[in-house]
Protein backbone atom coordinates (compact mmCIF):
# COMPACT_ATOMS: atom_id res chain seq x y z
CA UNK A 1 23.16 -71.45 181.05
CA UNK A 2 23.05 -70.89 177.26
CA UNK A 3 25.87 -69.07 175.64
CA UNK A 4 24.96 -66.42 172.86
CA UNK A 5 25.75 -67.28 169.63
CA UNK A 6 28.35 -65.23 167.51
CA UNK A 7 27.52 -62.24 165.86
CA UNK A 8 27.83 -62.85 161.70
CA UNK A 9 29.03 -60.25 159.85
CA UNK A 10 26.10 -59.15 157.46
CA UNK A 11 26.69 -60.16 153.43
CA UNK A 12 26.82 -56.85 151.87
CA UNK A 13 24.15 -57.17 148.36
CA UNK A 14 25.22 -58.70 145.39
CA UNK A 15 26.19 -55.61 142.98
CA UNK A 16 23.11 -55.26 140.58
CA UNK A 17 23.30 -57.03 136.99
CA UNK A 18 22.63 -54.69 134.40
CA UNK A 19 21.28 -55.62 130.53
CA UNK A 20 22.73 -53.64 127.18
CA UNK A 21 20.02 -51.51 126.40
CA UNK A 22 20.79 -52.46 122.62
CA UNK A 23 21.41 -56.07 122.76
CA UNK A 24 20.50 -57.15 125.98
CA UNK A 25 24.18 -58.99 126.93
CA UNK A 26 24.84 -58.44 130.83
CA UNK A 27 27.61 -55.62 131.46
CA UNK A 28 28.65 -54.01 134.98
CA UNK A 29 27.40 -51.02 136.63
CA UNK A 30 30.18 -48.65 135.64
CA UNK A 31 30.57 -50.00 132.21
CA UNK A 32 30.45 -47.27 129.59
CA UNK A 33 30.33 -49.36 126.88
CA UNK A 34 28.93 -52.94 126.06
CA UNK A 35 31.32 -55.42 125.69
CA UNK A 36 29.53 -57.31 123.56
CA UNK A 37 28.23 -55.26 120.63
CA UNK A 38 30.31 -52.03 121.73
CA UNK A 39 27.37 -49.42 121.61
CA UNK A 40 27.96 -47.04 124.43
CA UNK A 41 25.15 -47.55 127.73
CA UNK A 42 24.49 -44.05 127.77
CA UNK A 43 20.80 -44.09 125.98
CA UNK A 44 18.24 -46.85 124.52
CA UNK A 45 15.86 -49.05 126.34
CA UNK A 46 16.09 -51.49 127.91
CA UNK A 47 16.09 -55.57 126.23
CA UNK A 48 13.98 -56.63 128.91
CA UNK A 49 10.91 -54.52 130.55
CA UNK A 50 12.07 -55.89 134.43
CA UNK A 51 10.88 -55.29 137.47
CA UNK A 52 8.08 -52.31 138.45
CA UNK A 53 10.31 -48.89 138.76
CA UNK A 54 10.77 -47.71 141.58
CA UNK A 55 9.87 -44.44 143.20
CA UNK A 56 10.50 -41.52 140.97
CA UNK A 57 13.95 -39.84 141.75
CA UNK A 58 14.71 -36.45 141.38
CA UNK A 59 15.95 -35.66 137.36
CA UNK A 60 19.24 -35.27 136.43
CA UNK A 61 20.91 -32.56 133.82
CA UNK A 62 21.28 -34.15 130.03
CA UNK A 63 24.95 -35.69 129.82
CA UNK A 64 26.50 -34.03 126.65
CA UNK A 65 26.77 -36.65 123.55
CA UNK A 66 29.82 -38.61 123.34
CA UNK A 67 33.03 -38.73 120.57
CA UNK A 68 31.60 -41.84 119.22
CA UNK A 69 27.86 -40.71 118.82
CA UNK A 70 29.37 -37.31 116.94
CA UNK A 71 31.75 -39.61 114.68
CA UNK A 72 28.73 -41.74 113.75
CA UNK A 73 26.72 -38.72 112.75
CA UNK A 74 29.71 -37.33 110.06
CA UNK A 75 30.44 -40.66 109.17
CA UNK A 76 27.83 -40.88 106.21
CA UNK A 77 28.87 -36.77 105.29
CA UNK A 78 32.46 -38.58 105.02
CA UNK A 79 32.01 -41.11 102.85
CA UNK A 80 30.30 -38.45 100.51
CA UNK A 81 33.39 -36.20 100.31
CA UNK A 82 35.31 -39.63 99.69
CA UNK A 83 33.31 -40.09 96.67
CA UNK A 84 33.27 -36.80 94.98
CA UNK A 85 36.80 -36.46 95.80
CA UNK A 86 37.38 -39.96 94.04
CA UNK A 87 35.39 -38.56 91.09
CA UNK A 88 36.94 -35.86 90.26
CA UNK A 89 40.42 -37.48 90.34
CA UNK A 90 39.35 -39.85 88.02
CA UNK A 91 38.01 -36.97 85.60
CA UNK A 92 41.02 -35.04 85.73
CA UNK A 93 43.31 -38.40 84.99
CA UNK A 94 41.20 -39.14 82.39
CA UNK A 95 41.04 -35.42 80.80
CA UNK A 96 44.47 -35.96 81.01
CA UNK A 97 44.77 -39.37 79.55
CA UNK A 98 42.76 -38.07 76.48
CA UNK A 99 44.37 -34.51 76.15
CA UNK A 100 48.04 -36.84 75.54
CA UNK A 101 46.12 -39.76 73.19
CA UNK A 102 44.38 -36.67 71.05
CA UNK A 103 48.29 -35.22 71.04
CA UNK A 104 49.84 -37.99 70.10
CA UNK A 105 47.42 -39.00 67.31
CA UNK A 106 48.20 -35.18 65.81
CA UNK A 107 51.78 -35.58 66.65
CA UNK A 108 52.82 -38.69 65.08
CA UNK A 109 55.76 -38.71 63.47
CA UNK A 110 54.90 -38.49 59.54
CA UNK A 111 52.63 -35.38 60.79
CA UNK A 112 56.09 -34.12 62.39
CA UNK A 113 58.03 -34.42 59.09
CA UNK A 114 55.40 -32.66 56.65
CA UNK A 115 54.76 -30.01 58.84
CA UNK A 116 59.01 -29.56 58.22
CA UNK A 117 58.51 -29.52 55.02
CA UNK A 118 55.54 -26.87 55.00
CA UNK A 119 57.86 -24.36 57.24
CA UNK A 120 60.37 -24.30 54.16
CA UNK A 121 57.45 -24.10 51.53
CA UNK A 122 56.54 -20.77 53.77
CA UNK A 123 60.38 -19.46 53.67
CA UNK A 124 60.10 -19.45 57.76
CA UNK A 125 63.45 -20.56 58.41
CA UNK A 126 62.56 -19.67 62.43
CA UNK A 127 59.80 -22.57 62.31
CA UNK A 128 62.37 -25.45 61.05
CA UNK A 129 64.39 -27.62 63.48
CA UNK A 130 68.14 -27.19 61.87
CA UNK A 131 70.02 -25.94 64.78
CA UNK A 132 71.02 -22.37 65.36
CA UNK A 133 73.09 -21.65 62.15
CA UNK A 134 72.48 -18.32 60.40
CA UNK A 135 69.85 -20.25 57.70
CA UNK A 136 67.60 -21.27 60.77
CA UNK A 137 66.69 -17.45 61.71
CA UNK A 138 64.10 -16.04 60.60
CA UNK A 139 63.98 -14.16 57.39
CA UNK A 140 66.82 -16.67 56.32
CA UNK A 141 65.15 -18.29 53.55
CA UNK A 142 63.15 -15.23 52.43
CA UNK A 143 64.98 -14.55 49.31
CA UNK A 144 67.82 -16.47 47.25
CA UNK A 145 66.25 -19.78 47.88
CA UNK A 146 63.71 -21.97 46.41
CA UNK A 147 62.06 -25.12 48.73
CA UNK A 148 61.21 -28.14 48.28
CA UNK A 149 58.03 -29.49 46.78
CA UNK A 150 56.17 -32.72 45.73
CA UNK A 151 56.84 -34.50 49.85
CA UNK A 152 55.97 -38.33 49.46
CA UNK A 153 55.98 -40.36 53.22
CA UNK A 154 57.35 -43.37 51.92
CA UNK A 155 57.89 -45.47 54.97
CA UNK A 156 57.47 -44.73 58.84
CA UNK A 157 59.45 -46.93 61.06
CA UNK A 158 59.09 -46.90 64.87
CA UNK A 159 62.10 -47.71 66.70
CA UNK A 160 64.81 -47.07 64.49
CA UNK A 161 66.63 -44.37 62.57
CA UNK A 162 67.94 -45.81 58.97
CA UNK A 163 71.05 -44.91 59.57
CA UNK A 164 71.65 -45.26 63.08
CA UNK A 165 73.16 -49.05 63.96
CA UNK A 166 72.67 -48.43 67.44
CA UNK A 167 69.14 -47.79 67.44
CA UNK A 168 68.81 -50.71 64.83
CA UNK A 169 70.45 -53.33 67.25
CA UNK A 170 67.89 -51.88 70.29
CA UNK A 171 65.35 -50.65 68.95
CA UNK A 172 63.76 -47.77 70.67
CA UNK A 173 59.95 -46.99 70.65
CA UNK A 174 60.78 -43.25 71.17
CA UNK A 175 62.61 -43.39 67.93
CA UNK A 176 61.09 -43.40 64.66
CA UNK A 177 62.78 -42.98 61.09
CA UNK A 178 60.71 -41.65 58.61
CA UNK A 179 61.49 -42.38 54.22
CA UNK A 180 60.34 -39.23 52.19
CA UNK A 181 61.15 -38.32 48.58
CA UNK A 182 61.01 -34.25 47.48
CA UNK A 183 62.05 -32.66 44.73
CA UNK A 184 64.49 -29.36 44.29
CA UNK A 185 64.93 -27.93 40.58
CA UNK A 186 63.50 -30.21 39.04
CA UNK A 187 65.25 -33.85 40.64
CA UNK A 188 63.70 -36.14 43.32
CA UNK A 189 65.77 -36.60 46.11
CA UNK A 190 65.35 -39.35 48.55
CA UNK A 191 66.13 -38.84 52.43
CA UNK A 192 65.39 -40.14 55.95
CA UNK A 193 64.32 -38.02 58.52
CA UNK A 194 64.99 -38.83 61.92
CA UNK A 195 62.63 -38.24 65.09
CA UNK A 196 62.74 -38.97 69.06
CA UNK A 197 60.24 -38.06 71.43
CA UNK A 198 60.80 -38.00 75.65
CA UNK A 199 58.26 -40.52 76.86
CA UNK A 200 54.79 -41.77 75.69
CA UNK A 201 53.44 -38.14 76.67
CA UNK A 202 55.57 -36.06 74.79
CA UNK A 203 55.76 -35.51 71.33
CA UNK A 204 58.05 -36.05 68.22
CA UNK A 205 60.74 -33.94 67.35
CA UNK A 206 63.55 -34.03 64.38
CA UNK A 207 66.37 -34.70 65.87
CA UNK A 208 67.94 -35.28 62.51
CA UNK A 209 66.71 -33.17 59.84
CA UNK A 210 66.82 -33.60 56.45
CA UNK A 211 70.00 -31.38 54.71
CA UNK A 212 73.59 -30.80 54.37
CA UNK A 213 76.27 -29.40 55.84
CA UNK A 214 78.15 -26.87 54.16
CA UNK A 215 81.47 -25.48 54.70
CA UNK A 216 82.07 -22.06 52.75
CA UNK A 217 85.97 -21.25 51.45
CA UNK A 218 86.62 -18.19 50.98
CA UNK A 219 89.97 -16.55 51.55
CA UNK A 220 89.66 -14.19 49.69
CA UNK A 221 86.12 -13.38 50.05
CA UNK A 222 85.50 -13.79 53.81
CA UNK A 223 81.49 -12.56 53.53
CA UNK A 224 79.08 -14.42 51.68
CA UNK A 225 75.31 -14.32 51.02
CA UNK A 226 73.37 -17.65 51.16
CA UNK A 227 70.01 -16.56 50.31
CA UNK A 228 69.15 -13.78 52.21
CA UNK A 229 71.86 -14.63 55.51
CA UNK A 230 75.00 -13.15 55.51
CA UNK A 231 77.80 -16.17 56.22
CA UNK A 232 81.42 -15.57 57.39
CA UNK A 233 83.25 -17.88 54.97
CA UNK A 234 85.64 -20.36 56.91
CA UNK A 235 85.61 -19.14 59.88
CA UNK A 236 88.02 -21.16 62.15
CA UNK A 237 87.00 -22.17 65.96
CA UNK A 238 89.45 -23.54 68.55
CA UNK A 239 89.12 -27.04 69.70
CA UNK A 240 91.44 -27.72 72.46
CA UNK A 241 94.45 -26.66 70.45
CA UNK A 242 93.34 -27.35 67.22
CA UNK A 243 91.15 -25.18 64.64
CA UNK A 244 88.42 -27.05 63.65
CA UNK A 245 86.24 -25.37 60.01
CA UNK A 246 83.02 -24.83 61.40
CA UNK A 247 79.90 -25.75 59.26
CA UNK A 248 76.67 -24.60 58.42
CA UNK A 249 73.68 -26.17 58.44
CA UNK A 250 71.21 -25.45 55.44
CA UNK A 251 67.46 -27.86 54.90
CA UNK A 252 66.19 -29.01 51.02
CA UNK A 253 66.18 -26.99 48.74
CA UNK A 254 68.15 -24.50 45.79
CA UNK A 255 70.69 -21.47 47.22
CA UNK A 256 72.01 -18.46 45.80
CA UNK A 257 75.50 -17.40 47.17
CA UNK A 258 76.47 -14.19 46.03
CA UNK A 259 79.48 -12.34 46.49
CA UNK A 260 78.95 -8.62 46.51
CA UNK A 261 79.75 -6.74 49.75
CA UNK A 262 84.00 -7.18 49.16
CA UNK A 263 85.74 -4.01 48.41
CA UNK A 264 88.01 -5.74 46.41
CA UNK A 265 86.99 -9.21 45.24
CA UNK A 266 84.21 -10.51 43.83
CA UNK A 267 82.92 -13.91 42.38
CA UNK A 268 79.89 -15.26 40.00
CA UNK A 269 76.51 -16.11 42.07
CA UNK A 270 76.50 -19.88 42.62
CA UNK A 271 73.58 -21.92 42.69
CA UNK A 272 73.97 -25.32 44.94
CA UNK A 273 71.23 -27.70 45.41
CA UNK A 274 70.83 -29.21 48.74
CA UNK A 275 68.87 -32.48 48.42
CA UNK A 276 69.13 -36.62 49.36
CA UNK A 277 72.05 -37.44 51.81
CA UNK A 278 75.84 -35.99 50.80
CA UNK A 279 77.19 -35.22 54.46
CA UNK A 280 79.65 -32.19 54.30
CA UNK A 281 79.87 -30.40 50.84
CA UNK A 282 82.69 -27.18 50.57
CA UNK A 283 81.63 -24.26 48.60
CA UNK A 284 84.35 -22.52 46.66
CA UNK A 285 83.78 -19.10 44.72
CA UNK A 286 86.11 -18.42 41.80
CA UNK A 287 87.07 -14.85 43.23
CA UNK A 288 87.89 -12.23 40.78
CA UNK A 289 88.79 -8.37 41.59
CA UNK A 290 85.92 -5.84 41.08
CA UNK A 291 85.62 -4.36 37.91
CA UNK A 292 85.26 -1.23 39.48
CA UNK A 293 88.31 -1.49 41.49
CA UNK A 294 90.44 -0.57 39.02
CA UNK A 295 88.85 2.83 38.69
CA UNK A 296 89.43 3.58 42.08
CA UNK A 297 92.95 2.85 42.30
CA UNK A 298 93.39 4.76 39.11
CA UNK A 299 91.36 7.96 40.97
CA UNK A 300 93.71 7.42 43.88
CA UNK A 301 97.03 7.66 41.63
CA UNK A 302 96.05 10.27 40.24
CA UNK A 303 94.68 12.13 43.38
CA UNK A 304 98.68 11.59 44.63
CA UNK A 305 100.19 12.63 41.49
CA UNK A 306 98.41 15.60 41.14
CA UNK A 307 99.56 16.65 44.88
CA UNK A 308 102.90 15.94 44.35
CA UNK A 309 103.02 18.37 41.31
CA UNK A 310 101.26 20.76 43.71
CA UNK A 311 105.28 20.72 45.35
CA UNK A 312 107.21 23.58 44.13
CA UNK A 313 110.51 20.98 45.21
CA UNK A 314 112.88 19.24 43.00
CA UNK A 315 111.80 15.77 44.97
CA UNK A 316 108.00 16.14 46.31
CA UNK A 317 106.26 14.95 48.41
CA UNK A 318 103.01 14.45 50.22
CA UNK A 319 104.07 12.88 53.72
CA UNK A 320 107.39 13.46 54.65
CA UNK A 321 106.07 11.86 58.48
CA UNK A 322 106.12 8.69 56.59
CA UNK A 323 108.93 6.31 57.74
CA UNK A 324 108.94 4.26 54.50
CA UNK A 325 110.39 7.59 52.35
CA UNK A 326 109.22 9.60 49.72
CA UNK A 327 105.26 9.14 48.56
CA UNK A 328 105.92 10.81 45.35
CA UNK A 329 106.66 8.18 42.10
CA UNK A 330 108.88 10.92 40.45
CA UNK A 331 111.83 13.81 41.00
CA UNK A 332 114.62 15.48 39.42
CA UNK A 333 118.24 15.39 40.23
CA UNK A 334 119.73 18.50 41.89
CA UNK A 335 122.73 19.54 39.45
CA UNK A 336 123.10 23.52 39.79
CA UNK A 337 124.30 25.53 42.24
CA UNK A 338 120.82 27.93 42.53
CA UNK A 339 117.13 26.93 41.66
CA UNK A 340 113.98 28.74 41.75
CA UNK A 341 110.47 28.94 40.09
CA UNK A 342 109.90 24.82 40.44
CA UNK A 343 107.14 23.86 39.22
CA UNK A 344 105.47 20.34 37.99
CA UNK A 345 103.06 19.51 35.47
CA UNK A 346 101.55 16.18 34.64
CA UNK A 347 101.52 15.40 30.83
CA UNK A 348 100.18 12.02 30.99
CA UNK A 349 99.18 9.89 33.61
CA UNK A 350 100.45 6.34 33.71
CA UNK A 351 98.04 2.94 32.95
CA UNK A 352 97.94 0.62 36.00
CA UNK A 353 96.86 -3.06 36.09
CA UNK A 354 95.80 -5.28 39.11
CA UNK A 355 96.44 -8.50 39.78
CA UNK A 356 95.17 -10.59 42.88
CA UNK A 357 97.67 -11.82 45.72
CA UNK A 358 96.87 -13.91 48.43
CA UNK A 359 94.93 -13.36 51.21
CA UNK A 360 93.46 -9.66 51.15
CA UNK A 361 95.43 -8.10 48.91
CA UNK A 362 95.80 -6.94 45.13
CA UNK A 363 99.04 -5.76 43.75
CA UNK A 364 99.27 -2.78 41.26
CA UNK A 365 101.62 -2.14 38.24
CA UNK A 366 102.12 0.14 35.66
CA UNK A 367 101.60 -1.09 31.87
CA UNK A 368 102.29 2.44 30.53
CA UNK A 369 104.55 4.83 31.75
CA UNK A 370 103.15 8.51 32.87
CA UNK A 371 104.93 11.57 32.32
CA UNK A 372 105.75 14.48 34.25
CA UNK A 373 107.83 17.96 33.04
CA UNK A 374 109.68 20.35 35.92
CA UNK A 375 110.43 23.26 34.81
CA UNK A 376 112.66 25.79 36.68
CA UNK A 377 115.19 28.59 36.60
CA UNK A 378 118.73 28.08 37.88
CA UNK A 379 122.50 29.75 37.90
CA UNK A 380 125.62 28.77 38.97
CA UNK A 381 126.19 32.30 39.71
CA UNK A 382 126.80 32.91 44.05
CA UNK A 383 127.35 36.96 43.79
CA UNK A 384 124.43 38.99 42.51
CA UNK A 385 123.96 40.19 40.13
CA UNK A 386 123.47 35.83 39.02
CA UNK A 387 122.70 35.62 35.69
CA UNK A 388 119.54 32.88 35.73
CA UNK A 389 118.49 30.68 33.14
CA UNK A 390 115.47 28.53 32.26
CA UNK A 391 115.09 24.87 32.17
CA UNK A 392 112.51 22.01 31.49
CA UNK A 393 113.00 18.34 31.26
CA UNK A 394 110.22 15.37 31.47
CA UNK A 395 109.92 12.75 34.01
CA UNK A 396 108.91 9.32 33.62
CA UNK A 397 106.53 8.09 35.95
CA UNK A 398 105.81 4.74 37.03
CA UNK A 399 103.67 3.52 39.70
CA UNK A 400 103.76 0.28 42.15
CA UNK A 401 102.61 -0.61 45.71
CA UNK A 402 99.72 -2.55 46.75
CA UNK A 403 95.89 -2.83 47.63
CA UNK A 404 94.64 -3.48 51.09
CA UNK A 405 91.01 -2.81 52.74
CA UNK A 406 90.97 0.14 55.52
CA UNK A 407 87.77 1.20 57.56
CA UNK A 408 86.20 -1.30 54.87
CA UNK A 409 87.27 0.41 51.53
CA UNK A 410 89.96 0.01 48.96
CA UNK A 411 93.41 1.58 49.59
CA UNK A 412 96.10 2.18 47.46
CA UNK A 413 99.77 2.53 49.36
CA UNK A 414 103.40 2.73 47.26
């Protein structure tokens, strides 16, 4: 008898071997992607024609394109917008670049220093770097001064100020130092002018402008005109706890200081001429009282005179609220028992003089004595009938006191 033979399990098919329709390398059924040029498997023929197809199958619906196939269609639009963006970066740095070299070339620092110079041939005190003192504003220079002429750029020197050691022992290229000659009145002045700038695309600037710094006494003439500013004459600030004299700045060039808005002292123009290098330089007037000061004290005298006449007393006067006594320079003695009919008459009004004091004052005295006659009636009768008798005597007057400034005139107090 013959035994059956075992049943063998059937070998399921090999899984097909599929080509890259692109480069013909063998990749798997599900593969998405060939793993050897990494094109996707979803389109292109075949590398190699194969076997006959088979039967037709029924078609399927169009897959939609894949992430990669959509980047590889923007990738040329991409690189495009890359390159015009690249473009006009570079035009705009380079706009840029030139706008600052075409600057700089106009700004250099000789350029700097005459265009200084041709702000105080114009007067414009606004356009000049000197700080914020009353010459720098505008309408400064516009009368009472005279600029410089005849500029000469002797010498520019990058990296140094002339008299700056600092900048000397490390030397800066944003520094510069420029040599110019001018004259004022007639004289050539030499003087360095010094410039900085913030970086290679700034420009130059004075930082140290040419001039002197001027410190204007006056004690007893507090306002003074230098050319057409109006200066408070050393005025005092406070440092800490000491006063410090401040000081004004004024460029090149000839001033007029006059002295004419002081009710009560007054002083010759001067004429200072501000050229080279001198540092600080004090201005002092020669103060003298105004001529027509005199005259009004004189009015004033006789304005109080004439009121205390106007008294019908034996010792006048004009403000008897006044602490300091009685107003009126003269008065007669009381010697009978009864007076009436007082009256005053001024014969001759006393000469005065002036004579300065210090600080903001004048003192007045009398180089002629006035005179003044009372005339009355008295008795020394008590019962009436009183028998009453005339009388008239004169009265020397003589005048003293001071001269002070109040609501900005000249006042005259005993």
């Amino acid at each position: 008898m013959t035994l059956p033979e075992p049943a063998v399990p059937p070998v399921p098919p090999a899984p097909p071997v599929l080509a890259c329709p692109h480069c013909g390398a063998a990749v798997g059924p599900a593969a998405r992607f060939c793993r050897a040029c990494g094109r996707p498997l979803t389109a292109g023929p075949p590398a190699d024609p194969g076997p006959a197809p088979s039967a037709p199958s029924a078609p399927s619906a169009p897959s939609a394109p894949s992430a990669s196939s959509t980047l590889d269609a923007e990738r040329p639009k991409l690189r495009w917008r890359l390159i015009i963006g690249g473009v006009a970066v570079l035009v705009l740095v380079g706009g840029y670049l030139a706008a600052s070299a075409t600057d700089r070339i106009a700004n250099r620092p000789e350029q700097v220093v005459r265009e200084y110079f041709a702000a105080l041939a114009r007067k414009d005190a606004s356009a000049v770097a000197c700080g914020e003192g009353p010459l720098c504003e505008r309408g400064a220079l516009g009368s009472g001064y005279t600029p410089p002429t005849r500029l000469t750029i002797k010498e520019v020197r990058i990296g140094a100020a002339a008299d700056d050691e600092q900048l000397a022992r490390l030397p800066d290229r944003d520094r510069a130092g420029v040599d110019v000659t001018y004259e004022v009145g007639g004289k050539t002045f030499a003087d360095t002018v010094g410039l900085g700038r913030d970086g290679w695309f700034t420009g130059w600037r004075i930082f140290y402008p040419p001039g002197w710094e001027l410190v204007v006494d006056g004690e007893q003439l507090p306002k003074v005109r230098v050319a057409a500013a109006t200066v408070t004459a050393h005025p005092e600030q406070k440092f800490g706890d000491s006063p410090v004299t401040a000081k004004l700045w004024a460029p090149p060039g000839a001033y007029t200081f006059t002295y004419d808005g002081d009710p009560l002292y007054t002083a010759d123009p001067v004429t200072l001429t501000v050229g080279g290098d001198a540092g600080t330089t004090t201005v002092r007037p020669a103060p003298r009282l105004r001529d027509d000061l005199l005259p009004e004290i004189e009015r004033q005298v006789k304005d109080r005179l004439d009121a205390c006449a106007r008294q019908a007393v034996l010792r006048p006067d004009t403000d008897p609220a006044l602490l300091s006594g009685n107003d009126c320079p003269f008065s007669a003695r009381d010697r009978y028992t009864s007076t009436r009919n007082i009256t005053w008459k001024i014969t001759r009004y006393p000469k005065l003089a002036l004579s300065p004091l210090p600080g903001r004052f004048a003192a007045v005295k009398t180089v002629a004595e006035g005179e003044a006659v009372i005339s009355y009636d008295y008795t020394f009768d008590i019962l009436e009938p009183r028998d009453w008798k005339p009388f008239s005597e004169p009265i020397t007057v003589s005048v003293g006191g001071n001269v002070t400034i109040e609501d900005g005139k000249a006042l005259w107090y005993m």
